[in-house]
C-alpha atoms as a PDB file:
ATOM      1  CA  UNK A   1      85.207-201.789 -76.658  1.00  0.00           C
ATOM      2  CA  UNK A   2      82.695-199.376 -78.315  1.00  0.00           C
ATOM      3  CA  UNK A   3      81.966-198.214 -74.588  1.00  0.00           C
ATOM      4  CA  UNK A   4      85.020-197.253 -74.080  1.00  0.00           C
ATOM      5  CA  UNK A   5      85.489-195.430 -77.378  1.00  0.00           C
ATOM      6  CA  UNK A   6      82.676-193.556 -76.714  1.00  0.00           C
ATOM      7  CA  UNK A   7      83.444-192.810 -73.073  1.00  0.00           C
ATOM      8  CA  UNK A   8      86.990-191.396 -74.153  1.00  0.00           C
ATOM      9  CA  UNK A   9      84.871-189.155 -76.344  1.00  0.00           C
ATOM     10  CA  UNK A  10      82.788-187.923 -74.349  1.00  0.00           C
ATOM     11  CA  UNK A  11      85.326-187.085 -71.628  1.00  0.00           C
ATOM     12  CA  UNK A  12      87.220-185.482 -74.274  1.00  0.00           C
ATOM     13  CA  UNK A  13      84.070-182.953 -75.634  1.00  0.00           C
ATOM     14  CA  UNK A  14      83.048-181.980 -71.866  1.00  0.00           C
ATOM     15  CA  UNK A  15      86.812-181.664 -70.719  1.00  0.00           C
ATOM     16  CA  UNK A  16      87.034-179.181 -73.722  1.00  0.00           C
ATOM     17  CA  UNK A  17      83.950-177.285 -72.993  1.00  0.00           C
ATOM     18  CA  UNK A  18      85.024-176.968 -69.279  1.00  0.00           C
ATOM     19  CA  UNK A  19      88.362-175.585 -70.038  1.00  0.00           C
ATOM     20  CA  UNK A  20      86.442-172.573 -72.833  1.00  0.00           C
ATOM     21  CA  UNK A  21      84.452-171.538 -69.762  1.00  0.00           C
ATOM     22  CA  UNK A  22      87.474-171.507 -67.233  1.00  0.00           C
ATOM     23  CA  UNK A  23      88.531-168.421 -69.187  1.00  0.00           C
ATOM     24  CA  UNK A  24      91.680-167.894 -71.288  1.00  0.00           C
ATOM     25  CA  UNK A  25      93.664-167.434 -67.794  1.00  0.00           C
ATOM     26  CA  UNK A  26      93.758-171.227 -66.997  1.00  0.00           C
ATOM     27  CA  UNK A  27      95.065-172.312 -70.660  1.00  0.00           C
ATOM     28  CA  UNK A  28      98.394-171.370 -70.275  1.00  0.00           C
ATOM     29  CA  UNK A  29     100.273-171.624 -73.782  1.00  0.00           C
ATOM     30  CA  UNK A  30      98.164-174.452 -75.561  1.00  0.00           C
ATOM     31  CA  UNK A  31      94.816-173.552 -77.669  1.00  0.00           C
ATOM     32  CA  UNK A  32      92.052-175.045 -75.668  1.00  0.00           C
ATOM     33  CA  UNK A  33      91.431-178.606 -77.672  1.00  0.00           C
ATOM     34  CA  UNK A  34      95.579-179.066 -77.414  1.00  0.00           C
ATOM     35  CA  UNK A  35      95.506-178.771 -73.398  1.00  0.00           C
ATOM     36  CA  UNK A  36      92.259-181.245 -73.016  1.00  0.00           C
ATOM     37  CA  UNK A  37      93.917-183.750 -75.564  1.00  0.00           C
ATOM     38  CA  UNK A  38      97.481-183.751 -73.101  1.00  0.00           C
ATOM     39  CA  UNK A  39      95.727-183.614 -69.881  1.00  0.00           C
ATOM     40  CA  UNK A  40      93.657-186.984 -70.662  1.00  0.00           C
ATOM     41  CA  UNK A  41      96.085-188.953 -72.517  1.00  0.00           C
ATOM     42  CA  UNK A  42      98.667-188.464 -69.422  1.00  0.00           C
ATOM     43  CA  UNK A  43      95.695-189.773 -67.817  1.00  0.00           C
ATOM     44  CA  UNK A  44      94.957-192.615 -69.992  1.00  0.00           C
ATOM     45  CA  UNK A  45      98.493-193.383 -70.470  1.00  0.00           C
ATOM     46  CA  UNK A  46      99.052-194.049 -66.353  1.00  0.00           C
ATOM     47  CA  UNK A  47      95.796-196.328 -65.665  1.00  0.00           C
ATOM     48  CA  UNK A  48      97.540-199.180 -67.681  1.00  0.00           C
ATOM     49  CA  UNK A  49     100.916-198.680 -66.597  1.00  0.00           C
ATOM     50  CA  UNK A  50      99.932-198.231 -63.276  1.00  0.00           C
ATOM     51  CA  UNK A  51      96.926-201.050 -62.708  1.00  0.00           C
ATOM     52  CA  UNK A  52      98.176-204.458 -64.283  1.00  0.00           C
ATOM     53  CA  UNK A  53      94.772-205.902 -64.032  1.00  0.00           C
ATOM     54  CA  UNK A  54      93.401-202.919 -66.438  1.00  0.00           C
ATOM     55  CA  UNK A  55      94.460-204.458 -69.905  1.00  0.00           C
ATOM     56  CA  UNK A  56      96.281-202.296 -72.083  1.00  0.00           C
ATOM     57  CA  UNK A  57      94.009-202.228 -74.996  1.00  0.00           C
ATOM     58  CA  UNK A  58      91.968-200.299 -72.849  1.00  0.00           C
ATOM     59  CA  UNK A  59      94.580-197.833 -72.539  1.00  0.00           C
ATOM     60  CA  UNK A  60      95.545-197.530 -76.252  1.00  0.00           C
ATOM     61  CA  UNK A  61      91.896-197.432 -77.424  1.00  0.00           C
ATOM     62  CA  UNK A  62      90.918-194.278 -75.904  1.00  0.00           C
ATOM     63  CA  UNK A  63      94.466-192.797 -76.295  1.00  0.00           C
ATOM     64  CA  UNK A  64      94.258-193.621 -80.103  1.00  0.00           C
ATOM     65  CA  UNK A  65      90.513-191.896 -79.899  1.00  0.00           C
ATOM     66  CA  UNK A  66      91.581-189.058 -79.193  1.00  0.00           C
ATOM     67  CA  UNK A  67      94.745-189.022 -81.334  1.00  0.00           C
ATOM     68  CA  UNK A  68      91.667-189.185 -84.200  1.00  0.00           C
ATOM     69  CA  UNK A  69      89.655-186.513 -82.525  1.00  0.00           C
ATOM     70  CA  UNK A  70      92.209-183.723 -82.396  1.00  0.00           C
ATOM     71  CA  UNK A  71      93.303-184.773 -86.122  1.00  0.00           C
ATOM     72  CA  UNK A  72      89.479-184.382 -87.021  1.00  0.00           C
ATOM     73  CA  UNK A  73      89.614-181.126 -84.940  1.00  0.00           C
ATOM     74  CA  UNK A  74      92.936-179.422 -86.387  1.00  0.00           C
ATOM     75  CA  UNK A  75      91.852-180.415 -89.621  1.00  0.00           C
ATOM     76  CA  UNK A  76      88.199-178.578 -89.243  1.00  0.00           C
ATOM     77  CA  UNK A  77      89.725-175.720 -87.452  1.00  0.00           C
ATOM     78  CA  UNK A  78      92.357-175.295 -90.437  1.00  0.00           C
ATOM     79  CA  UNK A  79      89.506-175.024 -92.924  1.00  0.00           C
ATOM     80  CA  UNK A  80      86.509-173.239 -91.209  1.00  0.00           C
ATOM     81  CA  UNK A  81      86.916-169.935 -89.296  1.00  0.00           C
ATOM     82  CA  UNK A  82      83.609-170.062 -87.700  1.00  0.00           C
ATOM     83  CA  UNK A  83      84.929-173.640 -86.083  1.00  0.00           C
ATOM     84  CA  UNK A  84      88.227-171.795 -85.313  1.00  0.00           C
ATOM     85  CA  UNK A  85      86.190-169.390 -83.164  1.00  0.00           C
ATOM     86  CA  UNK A  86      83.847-172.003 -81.722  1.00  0.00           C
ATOM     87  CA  UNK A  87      86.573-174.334 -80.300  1.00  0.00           C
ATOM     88  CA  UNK A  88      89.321-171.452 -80.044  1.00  0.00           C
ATOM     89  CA  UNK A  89      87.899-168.432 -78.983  1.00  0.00           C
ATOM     90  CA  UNK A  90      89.480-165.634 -80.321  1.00  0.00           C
ATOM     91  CA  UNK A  91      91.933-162.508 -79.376  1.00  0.00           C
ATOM     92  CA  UNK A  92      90.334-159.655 -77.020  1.00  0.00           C
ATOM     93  CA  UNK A  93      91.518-156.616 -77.414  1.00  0.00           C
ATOM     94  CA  UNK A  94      91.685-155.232 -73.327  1.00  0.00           C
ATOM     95  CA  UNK A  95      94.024-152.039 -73.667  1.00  0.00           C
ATOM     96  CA  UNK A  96      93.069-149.882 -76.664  1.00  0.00           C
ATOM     97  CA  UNK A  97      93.949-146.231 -77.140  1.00  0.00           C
ATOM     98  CA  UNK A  98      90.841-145.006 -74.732  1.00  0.00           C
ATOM     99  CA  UNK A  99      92.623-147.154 -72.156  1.00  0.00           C
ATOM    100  CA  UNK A 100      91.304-150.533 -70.327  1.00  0.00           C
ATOM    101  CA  UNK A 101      88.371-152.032 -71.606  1.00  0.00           C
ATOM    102  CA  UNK A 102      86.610-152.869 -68.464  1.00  0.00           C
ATOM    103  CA  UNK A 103      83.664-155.162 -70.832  1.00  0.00           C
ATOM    104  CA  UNK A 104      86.431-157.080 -72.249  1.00  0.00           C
ATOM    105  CA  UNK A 105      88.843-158.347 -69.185  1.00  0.00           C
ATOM    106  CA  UNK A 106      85.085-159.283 -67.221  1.00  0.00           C
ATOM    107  CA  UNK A 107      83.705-161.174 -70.092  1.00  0.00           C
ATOM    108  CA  UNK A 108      87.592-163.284 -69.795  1.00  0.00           C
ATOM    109  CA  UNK A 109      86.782-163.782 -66.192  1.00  0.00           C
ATOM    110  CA  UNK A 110      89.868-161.237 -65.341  1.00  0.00           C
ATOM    111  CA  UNK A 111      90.500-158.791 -62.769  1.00  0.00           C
ATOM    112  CA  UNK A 112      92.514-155.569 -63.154  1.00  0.00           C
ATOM    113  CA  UNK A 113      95.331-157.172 -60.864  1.00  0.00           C
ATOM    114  CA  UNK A 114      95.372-159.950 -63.502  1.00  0.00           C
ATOM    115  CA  UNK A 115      95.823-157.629 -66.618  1.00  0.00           C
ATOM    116  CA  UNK A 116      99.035-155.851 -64.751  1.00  0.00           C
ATOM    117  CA  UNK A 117     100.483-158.784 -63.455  1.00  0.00           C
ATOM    118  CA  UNK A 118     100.233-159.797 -67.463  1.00  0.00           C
ATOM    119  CA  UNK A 119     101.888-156.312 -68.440  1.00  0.00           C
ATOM    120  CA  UNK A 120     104.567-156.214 -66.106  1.00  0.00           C
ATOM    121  CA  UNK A 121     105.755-159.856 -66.994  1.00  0.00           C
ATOM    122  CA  UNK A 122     105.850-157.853 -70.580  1.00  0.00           C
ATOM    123  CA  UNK A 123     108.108-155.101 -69.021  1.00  0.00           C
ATOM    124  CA  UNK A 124     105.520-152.410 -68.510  1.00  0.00           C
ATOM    125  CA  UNK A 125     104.164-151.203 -65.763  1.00  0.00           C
ATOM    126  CA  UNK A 126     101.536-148.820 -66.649  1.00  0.00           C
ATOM    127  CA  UNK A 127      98.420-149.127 -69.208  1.00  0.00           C
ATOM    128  CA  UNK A 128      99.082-145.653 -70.229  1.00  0.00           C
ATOM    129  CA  UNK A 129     102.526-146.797 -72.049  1.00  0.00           C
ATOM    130  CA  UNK A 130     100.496-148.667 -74.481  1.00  0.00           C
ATOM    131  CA  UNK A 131      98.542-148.232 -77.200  1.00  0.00           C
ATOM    132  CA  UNK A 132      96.770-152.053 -77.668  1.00  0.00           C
ATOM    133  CA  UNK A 133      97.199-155.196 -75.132  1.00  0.00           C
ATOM    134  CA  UNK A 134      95.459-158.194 -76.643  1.00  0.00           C
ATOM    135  CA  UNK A 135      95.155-161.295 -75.075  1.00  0.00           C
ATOM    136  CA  UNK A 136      95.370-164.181 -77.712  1.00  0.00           C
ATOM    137  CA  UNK A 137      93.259-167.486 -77.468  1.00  0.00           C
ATOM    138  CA  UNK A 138      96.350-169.486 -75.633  1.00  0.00           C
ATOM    139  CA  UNK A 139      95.896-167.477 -72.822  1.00  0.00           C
ATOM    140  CA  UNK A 140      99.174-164.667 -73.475  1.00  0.00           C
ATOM    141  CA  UNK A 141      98.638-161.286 -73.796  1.00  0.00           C
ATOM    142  CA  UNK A 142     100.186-159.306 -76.686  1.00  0.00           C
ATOM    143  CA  UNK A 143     100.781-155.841 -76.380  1.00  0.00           C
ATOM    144  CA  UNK A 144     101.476-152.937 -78.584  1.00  0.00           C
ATOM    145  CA  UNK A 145     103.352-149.851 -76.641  1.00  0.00           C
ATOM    146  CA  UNK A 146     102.960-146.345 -77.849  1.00  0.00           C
ATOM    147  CA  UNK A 147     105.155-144.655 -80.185  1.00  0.00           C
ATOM    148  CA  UNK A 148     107.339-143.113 -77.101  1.00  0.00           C
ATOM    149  CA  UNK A 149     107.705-146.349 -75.654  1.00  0.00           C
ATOM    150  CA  UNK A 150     109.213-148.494 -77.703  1.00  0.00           C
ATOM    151  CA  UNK A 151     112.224-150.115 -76.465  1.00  0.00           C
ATOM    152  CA  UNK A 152     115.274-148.314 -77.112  1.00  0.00           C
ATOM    153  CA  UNK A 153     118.789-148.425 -75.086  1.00  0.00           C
ATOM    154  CA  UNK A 154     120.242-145.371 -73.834  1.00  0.00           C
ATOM    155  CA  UNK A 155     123.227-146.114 -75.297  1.00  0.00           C
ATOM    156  CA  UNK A 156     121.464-145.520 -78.649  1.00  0.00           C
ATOM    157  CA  UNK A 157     120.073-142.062 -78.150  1.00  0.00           C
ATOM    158  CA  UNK A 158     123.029-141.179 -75.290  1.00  0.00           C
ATOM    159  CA  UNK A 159     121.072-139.818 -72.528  1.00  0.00           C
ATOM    160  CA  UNK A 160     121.528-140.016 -68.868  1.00  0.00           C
ATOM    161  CA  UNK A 161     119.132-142.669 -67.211  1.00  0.00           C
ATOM    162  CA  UNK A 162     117.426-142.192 -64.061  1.00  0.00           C
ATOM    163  CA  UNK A 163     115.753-144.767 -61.648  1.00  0.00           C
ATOM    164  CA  UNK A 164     112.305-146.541 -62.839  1.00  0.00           C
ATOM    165  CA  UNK A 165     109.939-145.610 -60.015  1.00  0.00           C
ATOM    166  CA  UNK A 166     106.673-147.586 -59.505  1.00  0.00           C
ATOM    167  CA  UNK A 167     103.480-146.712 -59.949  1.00  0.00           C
ATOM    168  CA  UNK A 168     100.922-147.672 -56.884  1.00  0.00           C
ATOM    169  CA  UNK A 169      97.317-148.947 -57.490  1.00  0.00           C
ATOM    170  CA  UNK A 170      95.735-146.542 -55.004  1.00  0.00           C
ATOM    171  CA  UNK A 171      92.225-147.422 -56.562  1.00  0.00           C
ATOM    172  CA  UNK A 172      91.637-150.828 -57.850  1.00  0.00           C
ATOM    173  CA  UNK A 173      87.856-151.592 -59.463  1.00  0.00           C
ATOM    174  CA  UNK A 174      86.594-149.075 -56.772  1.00  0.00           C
ATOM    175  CA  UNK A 175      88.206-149.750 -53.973  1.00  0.00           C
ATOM    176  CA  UNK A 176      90.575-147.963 -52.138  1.00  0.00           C
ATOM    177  CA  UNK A 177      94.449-150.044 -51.468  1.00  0.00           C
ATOM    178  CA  UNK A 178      95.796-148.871 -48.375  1.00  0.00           C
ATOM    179  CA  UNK A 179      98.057-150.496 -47.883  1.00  0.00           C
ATOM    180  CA  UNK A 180      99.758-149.227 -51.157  1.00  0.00           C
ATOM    181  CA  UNK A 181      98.672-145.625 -50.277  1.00  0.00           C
ATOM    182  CA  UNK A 182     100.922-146.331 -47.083  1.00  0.00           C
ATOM    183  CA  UNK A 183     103.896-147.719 -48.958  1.00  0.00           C
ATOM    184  CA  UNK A 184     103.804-144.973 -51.693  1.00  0.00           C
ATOM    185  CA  UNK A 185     103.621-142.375 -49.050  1.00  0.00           C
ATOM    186  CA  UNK A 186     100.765-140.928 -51.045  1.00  0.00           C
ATOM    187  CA  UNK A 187      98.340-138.247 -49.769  1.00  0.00           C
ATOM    188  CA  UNK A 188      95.004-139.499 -50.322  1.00  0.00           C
ATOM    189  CA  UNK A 189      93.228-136.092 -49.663  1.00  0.00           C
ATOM    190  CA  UNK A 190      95.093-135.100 -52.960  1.00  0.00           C
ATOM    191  CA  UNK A 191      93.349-138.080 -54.559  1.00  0.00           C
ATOM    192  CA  UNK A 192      89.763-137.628 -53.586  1.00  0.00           C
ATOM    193  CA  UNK A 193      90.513-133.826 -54.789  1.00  0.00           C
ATOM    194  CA  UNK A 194      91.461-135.022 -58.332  1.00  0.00           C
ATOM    195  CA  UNK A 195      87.987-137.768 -58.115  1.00  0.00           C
ATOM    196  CA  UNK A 196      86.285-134.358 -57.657  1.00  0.00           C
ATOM    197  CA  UNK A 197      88.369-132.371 -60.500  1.00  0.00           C
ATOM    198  CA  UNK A 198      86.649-134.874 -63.348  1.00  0.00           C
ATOM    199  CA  UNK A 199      83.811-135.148 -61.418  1.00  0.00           C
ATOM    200  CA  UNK A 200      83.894-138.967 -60.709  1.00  0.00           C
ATOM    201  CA  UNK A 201      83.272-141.069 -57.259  1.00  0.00           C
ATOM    202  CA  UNK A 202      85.838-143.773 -55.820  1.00  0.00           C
ATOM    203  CA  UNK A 203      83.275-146.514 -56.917  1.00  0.00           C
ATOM    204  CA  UNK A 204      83.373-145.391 -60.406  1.00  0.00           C
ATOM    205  CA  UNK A 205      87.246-145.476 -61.004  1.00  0.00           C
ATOM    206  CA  UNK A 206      88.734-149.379 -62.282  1.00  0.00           C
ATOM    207  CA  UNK A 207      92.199-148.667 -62.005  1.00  0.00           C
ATOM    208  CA  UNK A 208      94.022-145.457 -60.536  1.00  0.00           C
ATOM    209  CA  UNK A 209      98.147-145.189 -59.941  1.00  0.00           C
ATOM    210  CA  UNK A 210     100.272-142.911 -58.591  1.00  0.00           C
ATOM    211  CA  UNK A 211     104.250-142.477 -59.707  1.00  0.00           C
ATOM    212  CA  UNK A 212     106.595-141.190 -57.564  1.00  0.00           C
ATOM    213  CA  UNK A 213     103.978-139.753 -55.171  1.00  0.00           C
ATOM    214  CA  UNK A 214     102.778-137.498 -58.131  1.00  0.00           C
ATOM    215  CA  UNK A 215     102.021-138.211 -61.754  1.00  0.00           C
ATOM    216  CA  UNK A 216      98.497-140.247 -61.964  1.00  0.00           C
ATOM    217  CA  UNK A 217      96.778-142.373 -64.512  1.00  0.00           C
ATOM    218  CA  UNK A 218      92.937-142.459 -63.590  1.00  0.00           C
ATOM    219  CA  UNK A 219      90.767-144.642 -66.146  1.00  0.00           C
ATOM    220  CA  UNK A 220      87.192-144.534 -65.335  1.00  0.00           C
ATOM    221  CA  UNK A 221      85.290-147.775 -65.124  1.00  0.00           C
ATOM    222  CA  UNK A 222      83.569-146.131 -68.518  1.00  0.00           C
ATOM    223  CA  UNK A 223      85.433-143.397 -70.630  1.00  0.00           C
ATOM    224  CA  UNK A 224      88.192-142.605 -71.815  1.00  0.00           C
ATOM    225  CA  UNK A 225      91.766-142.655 -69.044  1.00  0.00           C
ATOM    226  CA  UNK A 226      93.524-139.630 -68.103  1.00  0.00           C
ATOM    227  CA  UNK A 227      96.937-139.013 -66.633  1.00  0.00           C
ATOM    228  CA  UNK A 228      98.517-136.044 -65.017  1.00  0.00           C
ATOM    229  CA  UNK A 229     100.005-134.395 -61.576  1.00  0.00           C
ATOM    230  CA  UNK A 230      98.245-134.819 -58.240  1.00  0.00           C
ATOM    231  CA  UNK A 231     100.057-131.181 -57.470  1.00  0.00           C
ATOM    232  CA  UNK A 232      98.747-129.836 -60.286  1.00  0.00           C
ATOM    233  CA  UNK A 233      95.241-130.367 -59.873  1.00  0.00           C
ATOM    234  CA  UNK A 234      95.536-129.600 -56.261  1.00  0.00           C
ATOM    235  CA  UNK A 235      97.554-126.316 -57.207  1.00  0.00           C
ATOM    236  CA  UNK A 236      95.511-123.406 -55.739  1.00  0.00           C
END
């Protein structure tokens, strides 16, 4: 019995551990200890139910171990915000107003695809529209839009809407998408020519789009982002 006990245990400590290091990405909505205390005891709860020669003490032994360790765990976490951290994590801030931090979304094991993906399930499609994104310890990002792009209806300030074009990725952690050059029917010659305007190479650029074949937002790798008009810095 107390090998079992202390199996269940240590299952549950290096399950735990496993899912911190997977990255906030693979949590999904529960805090890390929450996800490793469901995924074993649907575990623990089938071997008995399944396997009538397993008796089912040795089902509800481990299953009521654990029930002990996450009360033991909630309680400390509750109390102590150092063991909050430790077992938690805590938020990372991966938009903020100088644009993506490109430290921040490789230390969570992200990719620039991943932090979009996570913005447009939020409604936005561009960094520049906000001024913080912040991706909490159960694995959702929050985000914080800019002053000028707050929701609002246009019923409530009466203007005429137009269509919601889409910005293309035409540089993505230096490297050029062609295939989203082709389907934005974007001129990549203007491109390199605004690289060259603020004096940065392809390799050096995490994340550049293009909107409606003209309005950019470049953020360097480091540095602050900027946005304007490919025909604007190619005027002349």
């Amino acid at each position: 019995m107390l090998i079992v006990f202390v199996r269940a245990v240590l299952i549950y400590i290096f399950l735990l551990i496993a899912m911190r290091l997977m990255g906030k990405k693979q949590l999904g909505e529960l805090q890390p200890f929450e996800f490793a205390v469901t995924l074993i005891m649907a575990e623990l709860a089938c071997i008995p139910m399944s396997d009538t020669t397993v008796p089912v003490i040795y089902g509800l032994v481990p299953i009521f171990t654990l029930f002990i360790v996450q009360f033991a765990l909630t309680k400390i976490i509750k109390h102590s915000i150092k063991a909050r951290r430790l077992i938690n994590g805590k938020p990372v801030i991966v938009i903020n107003p100088c644009g993506i931090d490109y430290r921040a979304i490789s230390m969570l094991d992200l990719t620039v695809n991943d932090l979009l993906e996570a913005l447009r399930e939020k409604n936005y499609l561009s960094p520049d529209e906000l001024e913080y994104a912040i991706f909490e310890t159960n694995g959702d990002v929050s985000v914080i839009p800019k002053a000028c792009n707050r929701p609002v209806t246009a019923g409530d300030l009466a203007l005429q809407t137009s269509e919601a074009k889409l910005p293309y990725a035409v540089i993505c952690e230096g490297k050029k998408m062609s295939e989203n050059v082709r389907k934005g029917n974007i001129d990549y010659s203007r491109v390199e020519k605004t690289l060259q305007n603020h004096n940065l190479k392809q390799k050096n650029v995490l994340l550049m789009t293009v909107t409606g074949g003209k309005n950019y937002y470049l953020q360097p790798i480091s540095g602050r982002y900027v946005t304007g008009s490919l025909e604007e810095e190619n005027a002349g």
